[in-house]
PDB file of N, CA and C in Angstrom:
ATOM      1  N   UNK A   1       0.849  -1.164   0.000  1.00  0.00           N
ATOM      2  CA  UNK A   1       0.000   0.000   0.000  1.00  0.00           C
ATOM      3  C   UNK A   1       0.897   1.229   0.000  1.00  0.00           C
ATOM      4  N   UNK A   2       0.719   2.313  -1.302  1.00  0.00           N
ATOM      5  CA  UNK A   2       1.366   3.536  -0.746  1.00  0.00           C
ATOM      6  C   UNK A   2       0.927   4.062  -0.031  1.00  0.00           C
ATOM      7  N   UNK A   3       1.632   4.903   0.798  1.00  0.00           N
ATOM      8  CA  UNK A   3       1.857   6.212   1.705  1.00  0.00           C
ATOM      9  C   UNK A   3       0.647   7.164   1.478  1.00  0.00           C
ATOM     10  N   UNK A   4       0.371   7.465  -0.011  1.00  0.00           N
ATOM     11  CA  UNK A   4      -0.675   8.242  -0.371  1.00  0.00           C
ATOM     12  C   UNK A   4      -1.902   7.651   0.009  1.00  0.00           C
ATOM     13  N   UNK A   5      -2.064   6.172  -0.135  1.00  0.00           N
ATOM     14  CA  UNK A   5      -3.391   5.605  -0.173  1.00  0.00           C
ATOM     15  C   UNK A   5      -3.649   5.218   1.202  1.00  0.00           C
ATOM     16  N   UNK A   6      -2.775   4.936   1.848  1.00  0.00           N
ATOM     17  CA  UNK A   6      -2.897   5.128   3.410  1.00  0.00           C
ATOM     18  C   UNK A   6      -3.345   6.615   4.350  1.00  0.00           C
ATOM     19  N   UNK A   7      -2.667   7.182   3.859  1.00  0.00           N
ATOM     20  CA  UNK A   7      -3.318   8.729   4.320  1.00  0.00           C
ATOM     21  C   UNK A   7      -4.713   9.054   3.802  1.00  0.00           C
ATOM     22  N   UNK A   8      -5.137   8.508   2.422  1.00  0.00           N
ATOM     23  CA  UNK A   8      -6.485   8.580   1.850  1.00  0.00           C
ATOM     24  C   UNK A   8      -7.373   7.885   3.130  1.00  0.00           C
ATOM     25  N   UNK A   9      -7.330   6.899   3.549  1.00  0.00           N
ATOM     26  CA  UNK A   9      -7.956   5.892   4.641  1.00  0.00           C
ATOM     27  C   UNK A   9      -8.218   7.091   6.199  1.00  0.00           C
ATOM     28  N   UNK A  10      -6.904   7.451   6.376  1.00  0.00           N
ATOM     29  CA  UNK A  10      -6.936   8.224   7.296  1.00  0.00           C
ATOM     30  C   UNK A  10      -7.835   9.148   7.212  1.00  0.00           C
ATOM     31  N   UNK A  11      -7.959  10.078   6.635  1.00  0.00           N
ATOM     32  CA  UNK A  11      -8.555  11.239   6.345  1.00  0.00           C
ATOM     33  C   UNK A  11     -10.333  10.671   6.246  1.00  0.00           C
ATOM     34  N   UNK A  12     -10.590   9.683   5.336  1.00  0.00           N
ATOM     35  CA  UNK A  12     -11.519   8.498   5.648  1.00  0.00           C
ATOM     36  C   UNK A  12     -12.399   8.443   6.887  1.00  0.00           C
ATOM     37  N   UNK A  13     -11.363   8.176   7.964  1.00  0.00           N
ATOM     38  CA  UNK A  13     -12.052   7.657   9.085  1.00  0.00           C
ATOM     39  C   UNK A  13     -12.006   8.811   9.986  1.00  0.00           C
ATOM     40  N   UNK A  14     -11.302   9.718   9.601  1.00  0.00           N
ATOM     41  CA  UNK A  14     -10.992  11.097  10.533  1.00  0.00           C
ATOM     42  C   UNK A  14     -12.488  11.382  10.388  1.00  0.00           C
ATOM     43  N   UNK A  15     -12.949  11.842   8.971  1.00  0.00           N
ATOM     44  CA  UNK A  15     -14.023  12.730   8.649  1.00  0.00           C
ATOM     45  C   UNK A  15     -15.117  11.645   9.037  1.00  0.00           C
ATOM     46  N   UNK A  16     -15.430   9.992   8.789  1.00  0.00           N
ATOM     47  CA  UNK A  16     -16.349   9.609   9.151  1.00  0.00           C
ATOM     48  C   UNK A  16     -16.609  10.012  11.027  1.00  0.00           C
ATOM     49  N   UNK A  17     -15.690   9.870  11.757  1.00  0.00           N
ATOM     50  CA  UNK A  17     -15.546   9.893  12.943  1.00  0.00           C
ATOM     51  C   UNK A  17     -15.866  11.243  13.748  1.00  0.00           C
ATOM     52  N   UNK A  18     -15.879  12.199  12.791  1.00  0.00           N
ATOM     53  CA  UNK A  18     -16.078  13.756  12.964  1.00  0.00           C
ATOM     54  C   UNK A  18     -17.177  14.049  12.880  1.00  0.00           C
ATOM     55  N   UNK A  19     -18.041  13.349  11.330  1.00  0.00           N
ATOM     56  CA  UNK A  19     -19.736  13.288  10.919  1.00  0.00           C
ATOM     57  C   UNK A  19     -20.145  12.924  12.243  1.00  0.00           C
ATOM     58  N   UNK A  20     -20.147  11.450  13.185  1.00  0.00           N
ATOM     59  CA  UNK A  20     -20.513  11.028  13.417  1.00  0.00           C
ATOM     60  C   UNK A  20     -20.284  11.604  15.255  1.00  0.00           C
ATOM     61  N   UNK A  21     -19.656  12.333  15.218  1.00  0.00           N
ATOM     62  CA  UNK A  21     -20.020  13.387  16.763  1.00  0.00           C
ATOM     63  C   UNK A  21     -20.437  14.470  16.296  1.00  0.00           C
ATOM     64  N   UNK A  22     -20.761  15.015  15.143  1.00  0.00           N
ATOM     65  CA  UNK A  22     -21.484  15.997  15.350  1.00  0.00           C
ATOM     66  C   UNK A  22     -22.935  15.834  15.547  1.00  0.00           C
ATOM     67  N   UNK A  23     -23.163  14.506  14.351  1.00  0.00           N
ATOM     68  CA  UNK A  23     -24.292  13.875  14.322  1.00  0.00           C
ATOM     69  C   UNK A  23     -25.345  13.948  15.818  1.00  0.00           C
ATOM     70  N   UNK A  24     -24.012  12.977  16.476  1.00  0.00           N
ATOM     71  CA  UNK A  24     -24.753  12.709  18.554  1.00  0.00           C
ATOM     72  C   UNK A  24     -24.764  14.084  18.990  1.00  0.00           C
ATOM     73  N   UNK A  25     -23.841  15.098  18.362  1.00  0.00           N
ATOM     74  CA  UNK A  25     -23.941  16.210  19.366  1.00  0.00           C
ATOM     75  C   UNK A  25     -25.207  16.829  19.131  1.00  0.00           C
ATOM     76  N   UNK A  26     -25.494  16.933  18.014  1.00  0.00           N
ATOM     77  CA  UNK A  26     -26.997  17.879  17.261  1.00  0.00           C
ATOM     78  C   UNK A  26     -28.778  17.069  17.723  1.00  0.00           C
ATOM     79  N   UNK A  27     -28.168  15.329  17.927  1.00  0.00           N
ATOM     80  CA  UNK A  27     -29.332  15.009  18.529  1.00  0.00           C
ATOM     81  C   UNK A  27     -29.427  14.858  20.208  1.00  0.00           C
ATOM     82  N   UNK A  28     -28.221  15.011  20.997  1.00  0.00           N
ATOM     83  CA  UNK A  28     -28.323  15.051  22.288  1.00  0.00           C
ATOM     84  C   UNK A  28     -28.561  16.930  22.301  1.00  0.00           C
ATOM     85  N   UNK A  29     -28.448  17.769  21.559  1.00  0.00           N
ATOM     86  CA  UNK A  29     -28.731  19.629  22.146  1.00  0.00           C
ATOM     87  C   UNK A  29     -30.373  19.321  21.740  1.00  0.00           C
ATOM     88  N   UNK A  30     -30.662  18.577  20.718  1.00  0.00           N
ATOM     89  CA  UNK A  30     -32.375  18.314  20.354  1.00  0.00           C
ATOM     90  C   UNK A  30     -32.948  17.858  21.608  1.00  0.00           C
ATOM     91  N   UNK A  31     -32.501  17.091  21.816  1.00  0.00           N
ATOM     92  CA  UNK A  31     -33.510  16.239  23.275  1.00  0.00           C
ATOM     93  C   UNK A  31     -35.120  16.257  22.894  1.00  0.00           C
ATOM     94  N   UNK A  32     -35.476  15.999  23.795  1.00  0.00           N
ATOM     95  CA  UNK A  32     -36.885  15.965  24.054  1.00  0.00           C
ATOM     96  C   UNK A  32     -37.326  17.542  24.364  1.00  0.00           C
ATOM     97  N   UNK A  33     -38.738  17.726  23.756  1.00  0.00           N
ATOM     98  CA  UNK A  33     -39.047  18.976  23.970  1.00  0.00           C
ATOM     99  C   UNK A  33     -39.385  19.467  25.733  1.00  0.00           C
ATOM    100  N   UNK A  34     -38.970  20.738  25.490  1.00  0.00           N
ATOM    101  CA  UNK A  34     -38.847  21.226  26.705  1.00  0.00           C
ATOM    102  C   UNK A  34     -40.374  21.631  27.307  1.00  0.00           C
ATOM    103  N   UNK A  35     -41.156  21.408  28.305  1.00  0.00           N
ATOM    104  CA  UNK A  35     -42.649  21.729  28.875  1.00  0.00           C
ATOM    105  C   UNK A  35     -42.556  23.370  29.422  1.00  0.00           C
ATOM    106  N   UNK A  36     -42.918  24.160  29.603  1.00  0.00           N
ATOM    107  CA  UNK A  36     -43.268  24.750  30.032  1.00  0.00           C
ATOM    108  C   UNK A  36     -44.268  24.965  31.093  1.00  0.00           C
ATOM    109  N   UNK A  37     -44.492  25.314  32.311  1.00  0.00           N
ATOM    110  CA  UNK A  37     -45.466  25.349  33.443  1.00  0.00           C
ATOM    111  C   UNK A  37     -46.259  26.555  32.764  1.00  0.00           C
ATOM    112  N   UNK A  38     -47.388  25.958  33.712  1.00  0.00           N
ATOM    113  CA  UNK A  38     -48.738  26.816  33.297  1.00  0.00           C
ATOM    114  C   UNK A  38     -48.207  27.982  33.559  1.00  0.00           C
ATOM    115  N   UNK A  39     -49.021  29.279  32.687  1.00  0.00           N
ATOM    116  CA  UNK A  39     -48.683  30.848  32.610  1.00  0.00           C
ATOM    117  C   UNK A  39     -49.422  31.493  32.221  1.00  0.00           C
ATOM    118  N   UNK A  40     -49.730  32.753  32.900  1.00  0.00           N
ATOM    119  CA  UNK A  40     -50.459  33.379  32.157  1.00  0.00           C
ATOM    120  C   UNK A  40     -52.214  33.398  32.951  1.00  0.00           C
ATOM    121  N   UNK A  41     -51.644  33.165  34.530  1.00  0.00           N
ATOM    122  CA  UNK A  41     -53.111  32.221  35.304  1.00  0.00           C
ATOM    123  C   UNK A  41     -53.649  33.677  35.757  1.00  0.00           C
ATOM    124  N   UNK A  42     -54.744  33.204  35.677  1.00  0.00           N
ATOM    125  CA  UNK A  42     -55.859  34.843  36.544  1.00  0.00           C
ATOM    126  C   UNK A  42     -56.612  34.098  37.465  1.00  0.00           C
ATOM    127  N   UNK A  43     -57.158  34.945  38.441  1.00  0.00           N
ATOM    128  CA  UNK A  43     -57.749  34.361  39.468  1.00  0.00           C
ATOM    129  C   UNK A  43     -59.360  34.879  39.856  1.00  0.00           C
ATOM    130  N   UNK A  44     -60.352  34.468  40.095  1.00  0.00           N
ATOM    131  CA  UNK A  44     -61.596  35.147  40.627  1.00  0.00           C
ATOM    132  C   UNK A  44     -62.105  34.939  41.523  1.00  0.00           C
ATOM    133  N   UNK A  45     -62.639  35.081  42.261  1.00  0.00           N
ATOM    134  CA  UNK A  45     -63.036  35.373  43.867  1.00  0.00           C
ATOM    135  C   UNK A  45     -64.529  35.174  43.317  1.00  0.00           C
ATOM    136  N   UNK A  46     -65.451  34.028  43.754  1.00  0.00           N
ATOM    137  CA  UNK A  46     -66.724  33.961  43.595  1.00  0.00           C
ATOM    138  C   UNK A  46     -67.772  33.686  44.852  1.00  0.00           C
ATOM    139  N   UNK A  47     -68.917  35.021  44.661  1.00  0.00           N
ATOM    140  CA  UNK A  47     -68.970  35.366  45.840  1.00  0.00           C
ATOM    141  C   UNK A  47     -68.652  34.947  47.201  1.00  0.00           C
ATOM    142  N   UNK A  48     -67.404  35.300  47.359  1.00  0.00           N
ATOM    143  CA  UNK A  48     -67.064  34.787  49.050  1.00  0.00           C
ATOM    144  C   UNK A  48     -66.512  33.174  49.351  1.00  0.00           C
ATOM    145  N   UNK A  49     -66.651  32.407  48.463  1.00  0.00           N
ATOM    146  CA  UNK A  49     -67.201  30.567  48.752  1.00  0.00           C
ATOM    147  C   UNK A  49     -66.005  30.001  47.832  1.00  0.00           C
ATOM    148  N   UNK A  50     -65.727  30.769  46.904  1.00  0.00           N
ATOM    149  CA  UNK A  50     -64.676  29.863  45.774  1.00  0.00           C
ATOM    150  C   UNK A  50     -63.795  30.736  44.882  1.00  0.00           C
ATOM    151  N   UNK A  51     -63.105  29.994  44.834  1.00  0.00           N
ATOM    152  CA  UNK A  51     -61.686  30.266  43.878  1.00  0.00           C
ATOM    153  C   UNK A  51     -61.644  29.567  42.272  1.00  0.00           C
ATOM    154  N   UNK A  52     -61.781  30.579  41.226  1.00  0.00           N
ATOM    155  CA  UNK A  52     -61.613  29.506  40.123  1.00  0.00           C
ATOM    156  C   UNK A  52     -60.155  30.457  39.405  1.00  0.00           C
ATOM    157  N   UNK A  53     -59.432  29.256  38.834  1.00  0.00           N
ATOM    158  CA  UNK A  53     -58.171  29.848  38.512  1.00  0.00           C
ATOM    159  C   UNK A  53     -57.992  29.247  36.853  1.00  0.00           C
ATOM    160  N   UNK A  54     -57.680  30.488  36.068  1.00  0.00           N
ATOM    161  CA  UNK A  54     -58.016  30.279  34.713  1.00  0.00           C
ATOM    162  C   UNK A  54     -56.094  30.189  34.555  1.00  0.00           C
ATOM    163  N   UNK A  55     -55.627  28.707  33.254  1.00  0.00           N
ATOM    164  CA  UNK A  55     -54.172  29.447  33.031  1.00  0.00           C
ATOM    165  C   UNK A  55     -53.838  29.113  31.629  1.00  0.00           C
ATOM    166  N   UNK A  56     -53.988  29.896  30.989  1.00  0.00           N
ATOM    167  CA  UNK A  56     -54.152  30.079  29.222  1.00  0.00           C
ATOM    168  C   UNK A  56     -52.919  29.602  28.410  1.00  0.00           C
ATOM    169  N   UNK A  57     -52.153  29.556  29.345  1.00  0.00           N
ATOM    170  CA  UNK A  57     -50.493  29.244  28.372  1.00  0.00           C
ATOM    171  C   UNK A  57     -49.834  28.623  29.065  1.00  0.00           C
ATOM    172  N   UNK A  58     -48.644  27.767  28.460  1.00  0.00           N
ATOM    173  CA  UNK A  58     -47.598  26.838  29.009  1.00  0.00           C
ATOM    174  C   UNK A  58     -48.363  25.194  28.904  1.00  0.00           C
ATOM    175  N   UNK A  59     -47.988  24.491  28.822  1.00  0.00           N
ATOM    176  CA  UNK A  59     -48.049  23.070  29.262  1.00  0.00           C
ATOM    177  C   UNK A  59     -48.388  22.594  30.613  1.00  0.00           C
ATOM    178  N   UNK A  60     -48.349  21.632  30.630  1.00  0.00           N
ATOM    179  CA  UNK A  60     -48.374  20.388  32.651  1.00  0.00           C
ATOM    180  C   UNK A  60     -50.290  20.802  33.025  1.00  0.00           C
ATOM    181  N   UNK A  61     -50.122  20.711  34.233  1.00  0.00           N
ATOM    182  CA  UNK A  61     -51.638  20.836  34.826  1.00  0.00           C
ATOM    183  C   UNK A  61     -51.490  21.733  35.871  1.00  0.00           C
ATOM    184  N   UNK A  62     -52.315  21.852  36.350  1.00  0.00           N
ATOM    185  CA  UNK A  62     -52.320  23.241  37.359  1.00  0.00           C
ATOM    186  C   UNK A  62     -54.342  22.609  38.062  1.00  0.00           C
ATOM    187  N   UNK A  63     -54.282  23.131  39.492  1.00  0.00           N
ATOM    188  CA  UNK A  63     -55.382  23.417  39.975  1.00  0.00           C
ATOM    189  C   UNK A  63     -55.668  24.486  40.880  1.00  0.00           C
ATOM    190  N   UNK A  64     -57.111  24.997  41.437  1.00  0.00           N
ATOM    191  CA  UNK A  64     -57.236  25.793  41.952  1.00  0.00           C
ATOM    192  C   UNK A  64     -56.904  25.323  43.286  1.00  0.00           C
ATOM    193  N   UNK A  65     -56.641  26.135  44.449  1.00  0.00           N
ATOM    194  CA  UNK A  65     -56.196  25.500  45.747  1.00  0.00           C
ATOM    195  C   UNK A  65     -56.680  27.003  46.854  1.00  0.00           C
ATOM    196  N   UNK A  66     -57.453  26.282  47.720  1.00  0.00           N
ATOM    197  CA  UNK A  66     -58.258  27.675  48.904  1.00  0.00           C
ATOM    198  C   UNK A  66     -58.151  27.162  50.109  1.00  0.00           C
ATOM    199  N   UNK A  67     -57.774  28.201  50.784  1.00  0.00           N
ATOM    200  CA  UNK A  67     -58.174  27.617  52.301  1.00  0.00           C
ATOM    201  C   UNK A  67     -59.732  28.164  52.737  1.00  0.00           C
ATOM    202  N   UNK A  68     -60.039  28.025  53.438  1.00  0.00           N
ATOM    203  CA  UNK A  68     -61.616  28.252  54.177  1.00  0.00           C
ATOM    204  C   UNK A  68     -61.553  28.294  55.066  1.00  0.00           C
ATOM    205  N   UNK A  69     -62.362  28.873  55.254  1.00  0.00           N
ATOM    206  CA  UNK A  69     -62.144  29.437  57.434  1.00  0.00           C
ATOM    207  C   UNK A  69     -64.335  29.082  57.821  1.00  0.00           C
ATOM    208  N   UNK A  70     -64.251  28.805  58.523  1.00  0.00           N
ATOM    209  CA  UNK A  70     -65.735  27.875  58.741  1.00  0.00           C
ATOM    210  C   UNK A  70     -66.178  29.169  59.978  1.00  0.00           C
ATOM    211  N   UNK A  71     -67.473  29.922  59.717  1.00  0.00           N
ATOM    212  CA  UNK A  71     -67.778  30.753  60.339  1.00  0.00           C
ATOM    213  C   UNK A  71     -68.905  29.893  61.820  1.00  0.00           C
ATOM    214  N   UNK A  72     -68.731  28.848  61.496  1.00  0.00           N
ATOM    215  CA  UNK A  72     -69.956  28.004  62.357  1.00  0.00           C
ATOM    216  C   UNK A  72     -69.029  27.786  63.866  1.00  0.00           C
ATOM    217  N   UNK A  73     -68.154  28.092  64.108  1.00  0.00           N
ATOM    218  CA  UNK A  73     -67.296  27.618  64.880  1.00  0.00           C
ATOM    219  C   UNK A  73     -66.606  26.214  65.270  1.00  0.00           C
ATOM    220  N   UNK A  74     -67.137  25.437  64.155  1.00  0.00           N
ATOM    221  CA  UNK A  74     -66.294  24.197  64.664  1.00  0.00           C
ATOM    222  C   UNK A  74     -65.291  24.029  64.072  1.00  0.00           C
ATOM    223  N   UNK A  75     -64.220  22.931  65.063  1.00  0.00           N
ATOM    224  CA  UNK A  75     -62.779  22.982  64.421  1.00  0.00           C
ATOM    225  C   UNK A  75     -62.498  22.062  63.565  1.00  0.00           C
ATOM    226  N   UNK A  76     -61.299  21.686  63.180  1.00  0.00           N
ATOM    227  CA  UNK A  76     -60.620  23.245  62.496  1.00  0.00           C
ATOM    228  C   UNK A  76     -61.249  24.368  61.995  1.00  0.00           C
ATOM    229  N   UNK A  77     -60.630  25.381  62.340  1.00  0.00           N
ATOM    230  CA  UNK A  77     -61.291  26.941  61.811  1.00  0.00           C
ATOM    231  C   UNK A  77     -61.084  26.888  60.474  1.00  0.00           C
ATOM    232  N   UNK A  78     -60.328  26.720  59.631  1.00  0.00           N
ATOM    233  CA  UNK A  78     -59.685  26.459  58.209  1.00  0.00           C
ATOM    234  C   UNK A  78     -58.929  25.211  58.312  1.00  0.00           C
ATOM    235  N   UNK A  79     -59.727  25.086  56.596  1.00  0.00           N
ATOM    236  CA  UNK A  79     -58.824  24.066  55.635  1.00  0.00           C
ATOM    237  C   UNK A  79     -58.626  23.936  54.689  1.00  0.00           C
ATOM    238  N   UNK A  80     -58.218  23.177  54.039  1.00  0.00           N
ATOM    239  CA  UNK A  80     -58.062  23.341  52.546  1.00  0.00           C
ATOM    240  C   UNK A  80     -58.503  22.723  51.783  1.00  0.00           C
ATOM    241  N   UNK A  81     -58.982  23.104  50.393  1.00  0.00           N
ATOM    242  CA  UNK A  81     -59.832  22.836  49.230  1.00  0.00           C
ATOM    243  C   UNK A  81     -59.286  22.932  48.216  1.00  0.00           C
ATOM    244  N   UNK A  82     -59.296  21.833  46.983  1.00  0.00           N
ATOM    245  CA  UNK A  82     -58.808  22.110  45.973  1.00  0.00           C
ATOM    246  C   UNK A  82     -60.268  21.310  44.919  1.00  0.00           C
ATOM    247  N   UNK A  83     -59.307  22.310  43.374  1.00  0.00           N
ATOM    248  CA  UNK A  83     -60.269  22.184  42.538  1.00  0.00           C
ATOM    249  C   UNK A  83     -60.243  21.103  41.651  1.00  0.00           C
ATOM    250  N   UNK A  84     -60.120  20.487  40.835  1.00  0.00           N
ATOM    251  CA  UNK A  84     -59.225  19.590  40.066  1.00  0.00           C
ATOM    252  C   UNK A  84     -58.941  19.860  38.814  1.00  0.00           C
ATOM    253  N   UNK A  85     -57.835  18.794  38.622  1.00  0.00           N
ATOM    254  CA  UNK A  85     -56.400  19.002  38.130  1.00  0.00           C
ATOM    255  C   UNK A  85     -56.979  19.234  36.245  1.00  0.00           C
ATOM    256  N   UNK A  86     -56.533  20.308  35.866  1.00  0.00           N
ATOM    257  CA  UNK A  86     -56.884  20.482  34.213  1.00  0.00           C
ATOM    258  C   UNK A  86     -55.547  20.779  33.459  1.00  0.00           C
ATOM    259  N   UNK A  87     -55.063  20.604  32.392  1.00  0.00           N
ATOM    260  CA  UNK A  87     -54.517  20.939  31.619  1.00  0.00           C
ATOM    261  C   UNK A  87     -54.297  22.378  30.906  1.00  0.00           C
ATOM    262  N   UNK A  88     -52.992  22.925  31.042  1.00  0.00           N
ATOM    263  CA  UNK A  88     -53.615  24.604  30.760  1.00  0.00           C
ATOM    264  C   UNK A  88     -54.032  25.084  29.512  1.00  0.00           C
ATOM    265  N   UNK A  89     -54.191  25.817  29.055  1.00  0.00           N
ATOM    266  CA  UNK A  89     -55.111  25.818  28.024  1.00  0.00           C
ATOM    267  C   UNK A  89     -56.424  27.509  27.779  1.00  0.00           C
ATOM    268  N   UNK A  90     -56.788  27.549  26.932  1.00  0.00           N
ATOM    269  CA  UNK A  90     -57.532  28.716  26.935  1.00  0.00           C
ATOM    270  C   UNK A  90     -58.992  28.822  26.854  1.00  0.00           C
ATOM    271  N   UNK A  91     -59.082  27.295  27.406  1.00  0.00           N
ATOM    272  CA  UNK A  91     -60.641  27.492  27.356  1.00  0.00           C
ATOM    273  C   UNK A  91     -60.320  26.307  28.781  1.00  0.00           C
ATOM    274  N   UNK A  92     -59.577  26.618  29.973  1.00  0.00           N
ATOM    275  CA  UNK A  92     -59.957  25.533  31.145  1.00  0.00           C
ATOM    276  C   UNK A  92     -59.764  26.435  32.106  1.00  0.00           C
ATOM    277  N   UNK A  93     -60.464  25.695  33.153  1.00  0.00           N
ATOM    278  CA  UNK A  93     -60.260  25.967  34.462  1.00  0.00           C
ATOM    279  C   UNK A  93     -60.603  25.443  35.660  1.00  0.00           C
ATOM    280  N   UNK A  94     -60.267  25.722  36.683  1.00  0.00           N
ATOM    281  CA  UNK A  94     -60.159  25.004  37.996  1.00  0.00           C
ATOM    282  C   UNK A  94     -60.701  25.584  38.911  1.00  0.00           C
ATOM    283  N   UNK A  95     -61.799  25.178  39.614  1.00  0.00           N
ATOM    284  CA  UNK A  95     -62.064  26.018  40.691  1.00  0.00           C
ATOM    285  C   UNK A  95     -62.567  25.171  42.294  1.00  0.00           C
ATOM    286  N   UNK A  96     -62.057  25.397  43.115  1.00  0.00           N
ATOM    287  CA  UNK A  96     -61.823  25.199  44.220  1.00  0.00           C
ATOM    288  C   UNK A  96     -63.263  25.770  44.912  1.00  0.00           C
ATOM    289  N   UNK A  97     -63.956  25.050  45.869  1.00  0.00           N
ATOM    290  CA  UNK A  97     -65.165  25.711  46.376  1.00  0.00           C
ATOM    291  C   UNK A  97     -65.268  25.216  48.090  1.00  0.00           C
ATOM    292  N   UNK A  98     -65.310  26.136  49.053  1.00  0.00           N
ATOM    293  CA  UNK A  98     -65.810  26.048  50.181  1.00  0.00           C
ATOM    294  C   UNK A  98     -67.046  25.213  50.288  1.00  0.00           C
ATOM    295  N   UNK A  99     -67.295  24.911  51.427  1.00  0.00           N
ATOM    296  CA  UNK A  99     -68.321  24.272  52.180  1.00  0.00           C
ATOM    297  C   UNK A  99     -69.407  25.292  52.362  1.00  0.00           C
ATOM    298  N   UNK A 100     -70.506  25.069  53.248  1.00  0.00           N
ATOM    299  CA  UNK A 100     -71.430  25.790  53.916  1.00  0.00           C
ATOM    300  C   UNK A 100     -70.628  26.140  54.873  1.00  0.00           C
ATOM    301  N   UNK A 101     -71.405  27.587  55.339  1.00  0.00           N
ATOM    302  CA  UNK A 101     -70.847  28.131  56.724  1.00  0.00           C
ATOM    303  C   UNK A 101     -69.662  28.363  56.491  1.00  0.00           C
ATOM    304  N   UNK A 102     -68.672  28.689  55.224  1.00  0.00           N
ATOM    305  CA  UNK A 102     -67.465  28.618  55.376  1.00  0.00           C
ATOM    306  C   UNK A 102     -67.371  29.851  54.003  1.00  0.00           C
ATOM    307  N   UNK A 103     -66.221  30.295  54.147  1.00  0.00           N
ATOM    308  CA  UNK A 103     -66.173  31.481  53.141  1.00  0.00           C
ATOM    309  C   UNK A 103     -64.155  31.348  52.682  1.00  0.00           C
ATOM    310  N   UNK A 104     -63.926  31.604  51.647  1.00  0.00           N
ATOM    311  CA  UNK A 104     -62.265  31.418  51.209  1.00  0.00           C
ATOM    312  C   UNK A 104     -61.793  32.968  51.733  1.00  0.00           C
ATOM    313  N   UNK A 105     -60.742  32.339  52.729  1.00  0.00           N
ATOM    314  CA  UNK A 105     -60.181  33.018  53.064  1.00  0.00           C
ATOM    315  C   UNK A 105     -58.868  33.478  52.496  1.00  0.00           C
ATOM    316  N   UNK A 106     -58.140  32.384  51.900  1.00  0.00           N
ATOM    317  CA  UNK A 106     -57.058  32.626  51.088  1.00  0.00           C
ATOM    318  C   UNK A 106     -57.031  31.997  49.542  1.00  0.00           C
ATOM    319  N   UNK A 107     -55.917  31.773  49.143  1.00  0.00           N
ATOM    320  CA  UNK A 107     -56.292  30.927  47.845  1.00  0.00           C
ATOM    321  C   UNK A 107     -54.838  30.775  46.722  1.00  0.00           C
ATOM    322  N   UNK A 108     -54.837  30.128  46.099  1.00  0.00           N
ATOM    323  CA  UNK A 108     -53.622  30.240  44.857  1.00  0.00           C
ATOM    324  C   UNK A 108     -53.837  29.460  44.244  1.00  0.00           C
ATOM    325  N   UNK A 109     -52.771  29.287  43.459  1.00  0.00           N
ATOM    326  CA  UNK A 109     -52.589  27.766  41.965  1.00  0.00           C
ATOM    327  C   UNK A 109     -51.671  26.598  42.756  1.00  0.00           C
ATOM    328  N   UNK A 110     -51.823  25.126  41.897  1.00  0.00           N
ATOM    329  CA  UNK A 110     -50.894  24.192  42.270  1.00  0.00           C
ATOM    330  C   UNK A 110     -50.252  23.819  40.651  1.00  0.00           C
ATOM    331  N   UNK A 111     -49.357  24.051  40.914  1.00  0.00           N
ATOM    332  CA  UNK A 111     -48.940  23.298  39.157  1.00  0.00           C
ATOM    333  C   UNK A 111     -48.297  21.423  39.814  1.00  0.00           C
ATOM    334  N   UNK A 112     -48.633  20.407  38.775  1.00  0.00           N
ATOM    335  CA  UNK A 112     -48.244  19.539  38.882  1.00  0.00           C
ATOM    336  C   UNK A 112     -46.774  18.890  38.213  1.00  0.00           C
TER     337      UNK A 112
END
């Protein structure tokens, strides 16, 4: 074998070997798509009793989540209520609702 046709080989396996990490490098920076958490959430206060929580953008699930404070006096004074779990989106939502005798005292989102 000449010298020339040996270096041809080289150059060969250099460049196959070069294709072939850029190749892994371009599909390991691809990965799997990235999720985004719910965004974009608004909140409403319905009269006094419930929480509904709207969240128009991002991916995952999200629910409404309230505490309640029970005006009847029995204990616990507050607890917590949630709404269930929806997908975010621009036409969903979640809303969380008190008991009787009980009014939302606080309130927020849960993302899952």
């Amino acid at each position: 074998m000449s010298k020339a046709r040996g270096n041809r080989w080289v150059r060969r396996a250099v460049t196959l070997t070069t294709g072939a990490m850029v190749t892994a490098g371009v599909v390991t920076a691809l990965g799997a798509p990235a999720n985004a958490a719910p965004s974009g959430c608004t909140y409403t206060w319905g009269g006094g009793r419930s929480l509904t929580v709207k969240c128009a953008q991002g991916d995952g699930m999200y629910r409404a989540k309230a505490t309640c404070a029970r005006i009847d006096g029995r204990i616990p004074s507050r607890y917590q209520t949630s709404g269930p779990w929806v997908a975010a989106g621009p036409d969903t939502k979640s809303t969380a609702v008190c008991g009787l005798n009980a009014f939302t005292y606080s309130g927020g989102v849960e993302f899952a």
